[in-house]
Protein backbone atom coordinates (compact mmCIF):
# COMPACT_ATOMS: atom_id res chain seq x y z
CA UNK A 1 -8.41 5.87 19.18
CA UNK A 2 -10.47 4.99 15.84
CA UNK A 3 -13.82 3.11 16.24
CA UNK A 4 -13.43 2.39 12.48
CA UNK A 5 -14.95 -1.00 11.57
CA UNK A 6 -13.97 -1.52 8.38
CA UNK A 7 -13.11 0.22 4.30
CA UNK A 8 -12.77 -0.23 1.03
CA UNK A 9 -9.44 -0.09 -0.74
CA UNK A 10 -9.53 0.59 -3.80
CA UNK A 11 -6.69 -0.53 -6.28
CA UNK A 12 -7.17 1.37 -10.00
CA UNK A 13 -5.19 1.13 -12.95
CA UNK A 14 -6.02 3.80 -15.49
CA UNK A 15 -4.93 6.28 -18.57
CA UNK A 16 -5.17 9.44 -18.44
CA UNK A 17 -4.07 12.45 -20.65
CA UNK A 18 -0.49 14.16 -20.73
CA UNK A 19 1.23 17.33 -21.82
CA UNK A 20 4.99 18.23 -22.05
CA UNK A 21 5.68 22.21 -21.32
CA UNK A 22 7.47 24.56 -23.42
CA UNK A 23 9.95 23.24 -26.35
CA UNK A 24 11.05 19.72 -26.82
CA UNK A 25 12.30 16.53 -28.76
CA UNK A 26 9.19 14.70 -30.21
CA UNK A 27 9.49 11.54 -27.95
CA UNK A 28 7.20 8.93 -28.94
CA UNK A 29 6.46 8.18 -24.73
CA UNK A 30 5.04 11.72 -24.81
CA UNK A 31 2.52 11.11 -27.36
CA UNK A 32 0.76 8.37 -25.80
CA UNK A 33 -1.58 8.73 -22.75
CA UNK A 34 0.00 8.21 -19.25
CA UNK A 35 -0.89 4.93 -17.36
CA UNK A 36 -1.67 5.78 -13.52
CA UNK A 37 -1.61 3.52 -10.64
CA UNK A 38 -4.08 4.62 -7.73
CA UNK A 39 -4.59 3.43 -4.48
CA UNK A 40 -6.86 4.88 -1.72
CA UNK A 41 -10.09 4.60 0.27
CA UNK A 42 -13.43 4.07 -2.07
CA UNK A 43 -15.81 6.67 -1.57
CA UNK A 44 -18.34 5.82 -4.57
CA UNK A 45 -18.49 3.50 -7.10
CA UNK A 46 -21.30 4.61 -9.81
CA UNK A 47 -22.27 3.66 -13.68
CA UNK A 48 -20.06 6.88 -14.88
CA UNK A 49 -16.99 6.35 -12.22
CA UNK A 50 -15.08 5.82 -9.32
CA UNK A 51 -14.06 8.06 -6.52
CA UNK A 52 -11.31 7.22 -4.10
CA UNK A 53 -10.14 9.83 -0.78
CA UNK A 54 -6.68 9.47 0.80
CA UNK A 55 -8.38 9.66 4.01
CA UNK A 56 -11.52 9.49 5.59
CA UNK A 57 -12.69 11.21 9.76
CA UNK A 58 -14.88 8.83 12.19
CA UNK A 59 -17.70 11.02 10.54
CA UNK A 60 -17.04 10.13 7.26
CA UNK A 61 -15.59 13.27 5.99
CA UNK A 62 -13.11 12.86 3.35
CA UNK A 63 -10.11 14.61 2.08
CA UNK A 64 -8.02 14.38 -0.94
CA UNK A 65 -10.80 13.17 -2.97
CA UNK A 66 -10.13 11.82 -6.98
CA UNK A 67 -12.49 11.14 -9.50
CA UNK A 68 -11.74 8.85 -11.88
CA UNK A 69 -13.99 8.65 -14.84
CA UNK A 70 -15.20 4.56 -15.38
CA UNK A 71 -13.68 5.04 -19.40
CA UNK A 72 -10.29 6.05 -18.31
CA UNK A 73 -9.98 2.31 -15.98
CA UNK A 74 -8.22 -0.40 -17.59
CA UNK A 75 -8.65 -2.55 -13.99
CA UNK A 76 -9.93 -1.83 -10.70
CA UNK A 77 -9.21 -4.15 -7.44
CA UNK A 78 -11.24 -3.64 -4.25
CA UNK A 79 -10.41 -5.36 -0.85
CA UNK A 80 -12.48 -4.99 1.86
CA UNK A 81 -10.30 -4.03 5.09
CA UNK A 82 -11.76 -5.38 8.81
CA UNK A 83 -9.37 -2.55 11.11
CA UNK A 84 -9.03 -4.04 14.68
């Protein structure tokens, strides 16, 4: 059983770069940076950015880790989770 007390979610909206493979149609969707939608456990939260871990062991060792750079986020919600 967990003896987790509580986390962080982390909510972030943010842009980040694309790229289409091999030959296509010029679609003007392509052109345009892709919005992302992240969710996951905060791990830090510093001047230069944000990083968020899918999961996280009772010795808080994390795995699946992303980095989000603090220019790429258009909006970030946090919620603070109490686990019973």
């Amino acid at each position: 059983m967990q003896d987790f007390k509580s986390c962080i979610i982390a909510i972030i909206e943010w842009v980040d770069s694309q790229t289409v493979y091999g030959w296509s149609e010029y679609d003007v969707n392509e052109d345009t940076p892709a919005t992302i939608l992240t969710v996951g456990l905060l791990v830090s939260d510093d001047p230069s950015s944000v990083t968020v871990a899918v999961g996280m062991s009772k010795s808080k060792k994390y795995t699946g880790k992303l980095t989000i750079p603090k220019c790429a986020i258009k909006h970030i919600t946090k919620r603070k989770e109490v686990l019973t």
